[in-house]
PDB file of N, CA and C in Angstrom:
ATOM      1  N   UNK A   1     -28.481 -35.352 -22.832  1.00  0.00           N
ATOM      2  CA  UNK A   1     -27.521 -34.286 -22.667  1.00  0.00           C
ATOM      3  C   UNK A   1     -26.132 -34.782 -23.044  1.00  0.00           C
ATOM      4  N   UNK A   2     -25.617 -33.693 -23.588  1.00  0.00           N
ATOM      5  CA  UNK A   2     -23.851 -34.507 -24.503  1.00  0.00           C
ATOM      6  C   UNK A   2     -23.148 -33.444 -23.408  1.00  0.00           C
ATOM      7  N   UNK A   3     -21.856 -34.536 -22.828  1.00  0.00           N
ATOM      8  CA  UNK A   3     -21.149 -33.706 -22.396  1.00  0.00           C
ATOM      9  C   UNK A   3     -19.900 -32.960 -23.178  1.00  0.00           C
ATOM     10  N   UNK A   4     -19.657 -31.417 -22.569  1.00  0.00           N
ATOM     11  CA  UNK A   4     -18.840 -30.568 -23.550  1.00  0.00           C
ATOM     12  C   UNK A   4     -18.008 -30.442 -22.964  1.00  0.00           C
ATOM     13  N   UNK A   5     -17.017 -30.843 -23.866  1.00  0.00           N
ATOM     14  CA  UNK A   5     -15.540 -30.803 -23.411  1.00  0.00           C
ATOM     15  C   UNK A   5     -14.967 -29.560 -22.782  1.00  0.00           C
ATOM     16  N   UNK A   6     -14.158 -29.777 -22.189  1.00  0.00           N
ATOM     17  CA  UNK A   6     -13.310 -28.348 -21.462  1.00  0.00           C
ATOM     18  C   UNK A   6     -12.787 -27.673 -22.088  1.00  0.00           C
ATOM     19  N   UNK A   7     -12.794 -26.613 -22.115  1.00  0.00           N
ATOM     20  CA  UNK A   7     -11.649 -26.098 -23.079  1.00  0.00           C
ATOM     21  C   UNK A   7     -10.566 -25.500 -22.123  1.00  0.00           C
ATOM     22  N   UNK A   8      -9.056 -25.433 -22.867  1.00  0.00           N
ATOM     23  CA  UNK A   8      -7.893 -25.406 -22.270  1.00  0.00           C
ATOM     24  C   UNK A   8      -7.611 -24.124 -22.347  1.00  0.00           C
ATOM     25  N   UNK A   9      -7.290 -23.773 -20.623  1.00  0.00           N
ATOM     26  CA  UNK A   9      -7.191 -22.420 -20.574  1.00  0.00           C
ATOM     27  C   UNK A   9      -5.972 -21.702 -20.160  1.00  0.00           C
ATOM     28  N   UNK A  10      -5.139 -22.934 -20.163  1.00  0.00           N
ATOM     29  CA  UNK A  10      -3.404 -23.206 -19.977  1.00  0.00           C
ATOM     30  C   UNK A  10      -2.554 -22.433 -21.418  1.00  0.00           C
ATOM     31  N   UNK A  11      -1.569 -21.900 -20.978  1.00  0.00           N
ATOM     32  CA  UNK A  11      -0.982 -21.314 -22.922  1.00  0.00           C
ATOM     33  C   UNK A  11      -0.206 -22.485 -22.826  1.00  0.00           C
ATOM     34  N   UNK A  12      -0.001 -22.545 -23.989  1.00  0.00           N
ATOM     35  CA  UNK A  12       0.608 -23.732 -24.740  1.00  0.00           C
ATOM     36  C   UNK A  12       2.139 -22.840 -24.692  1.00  0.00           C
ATOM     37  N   UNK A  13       3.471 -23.701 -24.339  1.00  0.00           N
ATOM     38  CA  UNK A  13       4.637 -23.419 -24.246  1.00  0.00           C
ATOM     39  C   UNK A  13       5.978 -24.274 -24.765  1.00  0.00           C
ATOM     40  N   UNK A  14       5.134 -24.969 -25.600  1.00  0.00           N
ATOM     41  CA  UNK A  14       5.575 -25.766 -26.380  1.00  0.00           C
ATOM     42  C   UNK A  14       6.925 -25.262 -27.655  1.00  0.00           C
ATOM     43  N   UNK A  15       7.894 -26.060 -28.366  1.00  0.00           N
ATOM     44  CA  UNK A  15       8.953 -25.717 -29.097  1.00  0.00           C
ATOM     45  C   UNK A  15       7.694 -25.261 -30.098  1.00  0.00           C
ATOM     46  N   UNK A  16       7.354 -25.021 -30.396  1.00  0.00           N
ATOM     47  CA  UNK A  16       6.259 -24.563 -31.775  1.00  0.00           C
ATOM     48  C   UNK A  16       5.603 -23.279 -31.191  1.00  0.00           C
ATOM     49  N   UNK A  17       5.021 -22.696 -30.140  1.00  0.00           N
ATOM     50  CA  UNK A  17       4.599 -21.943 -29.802  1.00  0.00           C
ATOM     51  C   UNK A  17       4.935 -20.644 -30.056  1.00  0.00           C
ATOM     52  N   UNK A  18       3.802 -20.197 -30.300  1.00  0.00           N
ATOM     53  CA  UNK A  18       3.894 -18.074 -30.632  1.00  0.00           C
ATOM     54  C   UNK A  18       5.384 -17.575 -29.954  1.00  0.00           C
ATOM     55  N   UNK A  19       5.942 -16.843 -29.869  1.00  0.00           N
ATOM     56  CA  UNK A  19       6.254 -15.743 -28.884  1.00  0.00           C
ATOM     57  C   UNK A  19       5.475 -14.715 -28.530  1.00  0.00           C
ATOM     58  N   UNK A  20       5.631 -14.608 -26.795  1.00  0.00           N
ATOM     59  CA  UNK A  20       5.214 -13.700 -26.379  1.00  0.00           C
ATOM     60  C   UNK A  20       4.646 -12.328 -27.465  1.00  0.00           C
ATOM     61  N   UNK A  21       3.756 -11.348 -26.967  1.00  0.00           N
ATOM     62  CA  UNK A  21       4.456  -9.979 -27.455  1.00  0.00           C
ATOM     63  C   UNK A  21       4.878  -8.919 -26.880  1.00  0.00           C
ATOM     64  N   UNK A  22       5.456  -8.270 -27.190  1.00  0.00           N
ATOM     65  CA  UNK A  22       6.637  -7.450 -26.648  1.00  0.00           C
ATOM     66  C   UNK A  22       5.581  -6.304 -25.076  1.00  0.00           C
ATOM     67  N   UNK A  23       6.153  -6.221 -24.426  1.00  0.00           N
ATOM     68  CA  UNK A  23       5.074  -5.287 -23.196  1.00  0.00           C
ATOM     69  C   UNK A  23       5.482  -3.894 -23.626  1.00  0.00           C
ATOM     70  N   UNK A  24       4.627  -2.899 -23.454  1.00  0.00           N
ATOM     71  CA  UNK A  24       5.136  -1.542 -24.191  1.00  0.00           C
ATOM     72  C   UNK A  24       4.837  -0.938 -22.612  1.00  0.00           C
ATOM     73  N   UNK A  25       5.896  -0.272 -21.702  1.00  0.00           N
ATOM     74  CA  UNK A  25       5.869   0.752 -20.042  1.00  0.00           C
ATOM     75  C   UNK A  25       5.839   1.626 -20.892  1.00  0.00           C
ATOM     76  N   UNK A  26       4.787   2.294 -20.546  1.00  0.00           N
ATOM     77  CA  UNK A  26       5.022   4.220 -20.694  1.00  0.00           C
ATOM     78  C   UNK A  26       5.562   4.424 -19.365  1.00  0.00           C
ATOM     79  N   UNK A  27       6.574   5.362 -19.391  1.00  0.00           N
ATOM     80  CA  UNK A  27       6.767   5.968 -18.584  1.00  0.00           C
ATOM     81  C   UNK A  27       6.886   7.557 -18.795  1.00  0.00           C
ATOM     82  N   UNK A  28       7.053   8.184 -17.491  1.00  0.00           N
ATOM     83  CA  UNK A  28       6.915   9.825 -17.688  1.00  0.00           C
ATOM     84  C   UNK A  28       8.025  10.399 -16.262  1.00  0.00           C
ATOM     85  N   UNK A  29       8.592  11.166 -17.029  1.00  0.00           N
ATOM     86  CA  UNK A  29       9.733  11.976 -16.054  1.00  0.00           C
ATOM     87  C   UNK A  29       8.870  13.192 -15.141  1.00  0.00           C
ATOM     88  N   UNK A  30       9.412  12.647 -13.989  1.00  0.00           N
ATOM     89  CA  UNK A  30       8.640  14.433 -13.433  1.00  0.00           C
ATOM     90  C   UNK A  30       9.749  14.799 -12.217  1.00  0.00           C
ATOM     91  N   UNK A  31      10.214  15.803 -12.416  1.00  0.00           N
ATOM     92  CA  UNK A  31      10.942  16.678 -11.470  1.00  0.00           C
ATOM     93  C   UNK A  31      10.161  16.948 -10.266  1.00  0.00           C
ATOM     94  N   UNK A  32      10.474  16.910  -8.955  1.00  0.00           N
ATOM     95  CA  UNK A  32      10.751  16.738  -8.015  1.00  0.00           C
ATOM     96  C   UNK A  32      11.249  17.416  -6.655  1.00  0.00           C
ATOM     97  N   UNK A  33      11.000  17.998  -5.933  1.00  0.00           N
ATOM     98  CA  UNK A  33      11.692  18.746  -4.750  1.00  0.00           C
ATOM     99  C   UNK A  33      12.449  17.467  -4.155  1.00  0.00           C
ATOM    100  N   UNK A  34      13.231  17.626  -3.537  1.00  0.00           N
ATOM    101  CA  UNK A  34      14.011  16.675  -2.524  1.00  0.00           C
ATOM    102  C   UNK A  34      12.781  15.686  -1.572  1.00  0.00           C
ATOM    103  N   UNK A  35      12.156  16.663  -0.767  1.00  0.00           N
ATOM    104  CA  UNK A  35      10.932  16.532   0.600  1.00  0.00           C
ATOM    105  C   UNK A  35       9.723  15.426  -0.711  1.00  0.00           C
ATOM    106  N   UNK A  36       9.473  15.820  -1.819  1.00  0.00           N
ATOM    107  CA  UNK A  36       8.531  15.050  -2.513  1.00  0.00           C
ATOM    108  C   UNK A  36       9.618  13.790  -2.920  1.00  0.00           C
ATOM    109  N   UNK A  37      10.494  13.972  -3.355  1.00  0.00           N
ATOM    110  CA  UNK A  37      11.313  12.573  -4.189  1.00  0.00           C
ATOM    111  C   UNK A  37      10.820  11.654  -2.505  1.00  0.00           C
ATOM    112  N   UNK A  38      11.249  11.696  -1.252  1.00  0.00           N
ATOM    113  CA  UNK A  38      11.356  10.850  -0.677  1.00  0.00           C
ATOM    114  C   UNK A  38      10.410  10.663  -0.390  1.00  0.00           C
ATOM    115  N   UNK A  39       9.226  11.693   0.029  1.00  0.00           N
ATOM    116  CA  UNK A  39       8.164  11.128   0.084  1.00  0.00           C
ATOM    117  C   UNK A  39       7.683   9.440  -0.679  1.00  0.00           C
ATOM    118  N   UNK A  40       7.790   9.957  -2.255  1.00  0.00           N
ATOM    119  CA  UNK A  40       7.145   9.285  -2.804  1.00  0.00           C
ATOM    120  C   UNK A  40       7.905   7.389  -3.116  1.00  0.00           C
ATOM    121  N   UNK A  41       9.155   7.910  -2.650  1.00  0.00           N
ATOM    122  CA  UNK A  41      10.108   6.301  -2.371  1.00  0.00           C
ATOM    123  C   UNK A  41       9.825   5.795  -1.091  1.00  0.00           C
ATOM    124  N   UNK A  42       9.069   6.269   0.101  1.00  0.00           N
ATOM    125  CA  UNK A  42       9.108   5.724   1.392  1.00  0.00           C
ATOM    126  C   UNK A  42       7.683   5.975   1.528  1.00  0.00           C
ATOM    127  N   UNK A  43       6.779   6.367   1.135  1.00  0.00           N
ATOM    128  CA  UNK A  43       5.381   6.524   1.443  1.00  0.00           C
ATOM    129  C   UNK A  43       5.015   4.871   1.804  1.00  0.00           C
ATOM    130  N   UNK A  44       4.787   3.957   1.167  1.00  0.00           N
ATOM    131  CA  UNK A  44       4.480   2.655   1.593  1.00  0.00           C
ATOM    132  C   UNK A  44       4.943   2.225   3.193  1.00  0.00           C
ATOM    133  N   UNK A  45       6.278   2.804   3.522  1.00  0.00           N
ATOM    134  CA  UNK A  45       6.899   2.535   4.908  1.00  0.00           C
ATOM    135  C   UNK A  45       6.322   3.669   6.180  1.00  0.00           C
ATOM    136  N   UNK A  46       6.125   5.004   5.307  1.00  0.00           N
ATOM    137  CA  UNK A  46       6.097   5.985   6.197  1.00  0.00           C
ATOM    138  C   UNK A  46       4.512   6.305   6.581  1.00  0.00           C
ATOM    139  N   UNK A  47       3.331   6.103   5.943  1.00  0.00           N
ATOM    140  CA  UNK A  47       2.427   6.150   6.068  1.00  0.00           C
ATOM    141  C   UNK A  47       1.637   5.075   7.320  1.00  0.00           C
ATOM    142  N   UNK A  48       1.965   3.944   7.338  1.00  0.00           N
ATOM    143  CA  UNK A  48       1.248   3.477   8.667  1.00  0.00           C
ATOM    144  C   UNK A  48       2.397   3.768   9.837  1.00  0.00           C
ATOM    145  N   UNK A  49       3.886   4.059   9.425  1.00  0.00           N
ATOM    146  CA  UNK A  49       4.231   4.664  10.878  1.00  0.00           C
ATOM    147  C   UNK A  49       3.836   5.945  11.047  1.00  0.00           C
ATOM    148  N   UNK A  50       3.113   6.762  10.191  1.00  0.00           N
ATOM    149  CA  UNK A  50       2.535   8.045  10.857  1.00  0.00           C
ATOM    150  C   UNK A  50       1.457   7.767  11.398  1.00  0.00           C
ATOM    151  N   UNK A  51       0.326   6.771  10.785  1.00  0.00           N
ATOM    152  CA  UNK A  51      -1.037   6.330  11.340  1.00  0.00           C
ATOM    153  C   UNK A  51      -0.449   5.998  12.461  1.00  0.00           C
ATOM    154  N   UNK A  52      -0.005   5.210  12.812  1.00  0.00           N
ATOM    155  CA  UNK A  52       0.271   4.138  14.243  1.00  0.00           C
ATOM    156  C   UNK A  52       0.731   5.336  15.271  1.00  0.00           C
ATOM    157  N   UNK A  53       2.057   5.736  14.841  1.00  0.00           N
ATOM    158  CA  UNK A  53       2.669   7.192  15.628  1.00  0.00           C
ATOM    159  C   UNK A  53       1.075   8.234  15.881  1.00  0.00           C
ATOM    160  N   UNK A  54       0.490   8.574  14.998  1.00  0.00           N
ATOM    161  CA  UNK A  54      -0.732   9.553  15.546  1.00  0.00           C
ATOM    162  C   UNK A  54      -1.464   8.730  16.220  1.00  0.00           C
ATOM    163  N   UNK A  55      -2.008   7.833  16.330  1.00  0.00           N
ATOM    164  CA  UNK A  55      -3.097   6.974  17.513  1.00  0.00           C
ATOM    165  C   UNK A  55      -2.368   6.783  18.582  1.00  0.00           C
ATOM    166  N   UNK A  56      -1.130   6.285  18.190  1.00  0.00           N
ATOM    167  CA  UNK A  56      -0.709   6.431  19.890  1.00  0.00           C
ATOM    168  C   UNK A  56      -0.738   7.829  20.472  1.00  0.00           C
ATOM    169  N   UNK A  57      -0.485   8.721  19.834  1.00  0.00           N
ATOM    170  CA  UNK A  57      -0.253  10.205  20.620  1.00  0.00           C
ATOM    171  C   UNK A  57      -1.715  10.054  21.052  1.00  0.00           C
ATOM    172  N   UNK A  58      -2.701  10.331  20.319  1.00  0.00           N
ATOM    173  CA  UNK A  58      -4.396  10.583  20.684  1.00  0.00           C
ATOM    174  C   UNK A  58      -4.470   9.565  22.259  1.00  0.00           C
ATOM    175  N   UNK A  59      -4.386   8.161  21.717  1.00  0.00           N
ATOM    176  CA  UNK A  59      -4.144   6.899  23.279  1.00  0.00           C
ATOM    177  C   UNK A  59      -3.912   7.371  24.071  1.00  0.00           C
ATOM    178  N   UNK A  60      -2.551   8.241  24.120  1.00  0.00           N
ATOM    179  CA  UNK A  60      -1.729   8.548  25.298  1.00  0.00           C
ATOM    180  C   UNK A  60      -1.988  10.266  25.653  1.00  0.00           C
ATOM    181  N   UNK A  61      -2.856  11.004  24.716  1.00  0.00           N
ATOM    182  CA  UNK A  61      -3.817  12.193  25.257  1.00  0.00           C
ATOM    183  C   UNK A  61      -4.782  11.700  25.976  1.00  0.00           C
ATOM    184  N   UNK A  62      -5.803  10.882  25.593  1.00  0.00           N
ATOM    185  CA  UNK A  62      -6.995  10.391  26.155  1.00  0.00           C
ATOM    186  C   UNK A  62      -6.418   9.887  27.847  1.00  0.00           C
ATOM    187  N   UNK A  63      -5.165   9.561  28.025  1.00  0.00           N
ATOM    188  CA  UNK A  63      -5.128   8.301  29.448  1.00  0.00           C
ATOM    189  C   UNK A  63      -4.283   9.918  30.081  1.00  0.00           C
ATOM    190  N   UNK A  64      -3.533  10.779  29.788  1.00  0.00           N
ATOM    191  CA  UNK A  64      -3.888  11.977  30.234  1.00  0.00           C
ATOM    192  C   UNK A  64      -4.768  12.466  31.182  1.00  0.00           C
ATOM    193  N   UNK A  65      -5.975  12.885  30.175  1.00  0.00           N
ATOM    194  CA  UNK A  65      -6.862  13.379  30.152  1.00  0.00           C
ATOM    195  C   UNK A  65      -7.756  12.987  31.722  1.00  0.00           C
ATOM    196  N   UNK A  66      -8.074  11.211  31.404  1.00  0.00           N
ATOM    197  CA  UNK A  66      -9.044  10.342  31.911  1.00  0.00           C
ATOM    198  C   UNK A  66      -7.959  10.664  33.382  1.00  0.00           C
ATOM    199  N   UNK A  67      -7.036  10.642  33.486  1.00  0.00           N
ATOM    200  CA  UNK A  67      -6.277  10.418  34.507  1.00  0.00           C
ATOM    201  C   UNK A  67      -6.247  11.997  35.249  1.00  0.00           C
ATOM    202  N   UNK A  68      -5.845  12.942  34.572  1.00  0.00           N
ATOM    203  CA  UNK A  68      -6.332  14.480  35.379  1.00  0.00           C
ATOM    204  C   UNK A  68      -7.760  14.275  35.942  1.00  0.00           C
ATOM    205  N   UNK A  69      -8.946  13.577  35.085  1.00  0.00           N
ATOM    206  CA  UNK A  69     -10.170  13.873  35.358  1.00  0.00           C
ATOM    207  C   UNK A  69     -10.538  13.260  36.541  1.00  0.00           C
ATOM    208  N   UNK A  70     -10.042  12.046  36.624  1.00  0.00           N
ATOM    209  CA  UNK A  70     -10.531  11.178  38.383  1.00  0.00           C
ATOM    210  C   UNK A  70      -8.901  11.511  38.958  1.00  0.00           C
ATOM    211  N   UNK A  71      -8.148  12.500  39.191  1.00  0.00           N
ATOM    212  CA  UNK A  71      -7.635  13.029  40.338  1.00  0.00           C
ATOM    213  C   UNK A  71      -7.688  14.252  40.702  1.00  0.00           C
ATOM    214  N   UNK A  72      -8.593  14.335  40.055  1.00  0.00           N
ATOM    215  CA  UNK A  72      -9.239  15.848  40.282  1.00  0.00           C
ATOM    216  C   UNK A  72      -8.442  17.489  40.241  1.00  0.00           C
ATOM    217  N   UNK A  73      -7.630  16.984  39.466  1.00  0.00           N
ATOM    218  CA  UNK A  73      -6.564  18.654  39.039  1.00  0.00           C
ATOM    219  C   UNK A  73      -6.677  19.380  38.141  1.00  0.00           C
ATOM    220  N   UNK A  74      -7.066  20.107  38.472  1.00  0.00           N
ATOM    221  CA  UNK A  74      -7.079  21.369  36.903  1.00  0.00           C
ATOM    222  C   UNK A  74      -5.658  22.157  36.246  1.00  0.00           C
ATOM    223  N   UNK A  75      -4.810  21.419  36.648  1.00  0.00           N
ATOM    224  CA  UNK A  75      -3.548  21.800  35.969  1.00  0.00           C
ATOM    225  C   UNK A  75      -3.541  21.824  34.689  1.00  0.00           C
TER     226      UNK A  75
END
């Protein structure tokens, strides 16, 4: 068995080396309501404080609930 060399999977960045080529962004304009623009700039922030904010409400229905049920009030 011959062993096979590695091949190099490093770019070469050397004074002789290619240049890059150029990156082409598409981008696309889209108009917007006010309530959507922010949405879509704070969604990453606002989405697990709504998850977290709704489980606690449900948490704190359930200990409610459990708590009317063993003191026996139908209020």
């Amino acid at each position: 068995m011959v062993k096979q060399k590695k091949k190099r999977n490093k770019t070469y960045a050397g004074a002789e080396a290619s240049l890059a080529r150029p990156v082409v962004k598409r981008m696309q304009a889209t108009n917007r309501n006010p309530l959507q623009q922010w949405w879509f700039e704070k969604k990453t922030i606002a989405k697990p404080v709504l998850i977290t904010a709704g489980i606690a409400i449900v948490v704190i229905w359930l200990l409610i609930e459990l708590f009317r049920l063993f003191s026996g009030g139908n209020a």
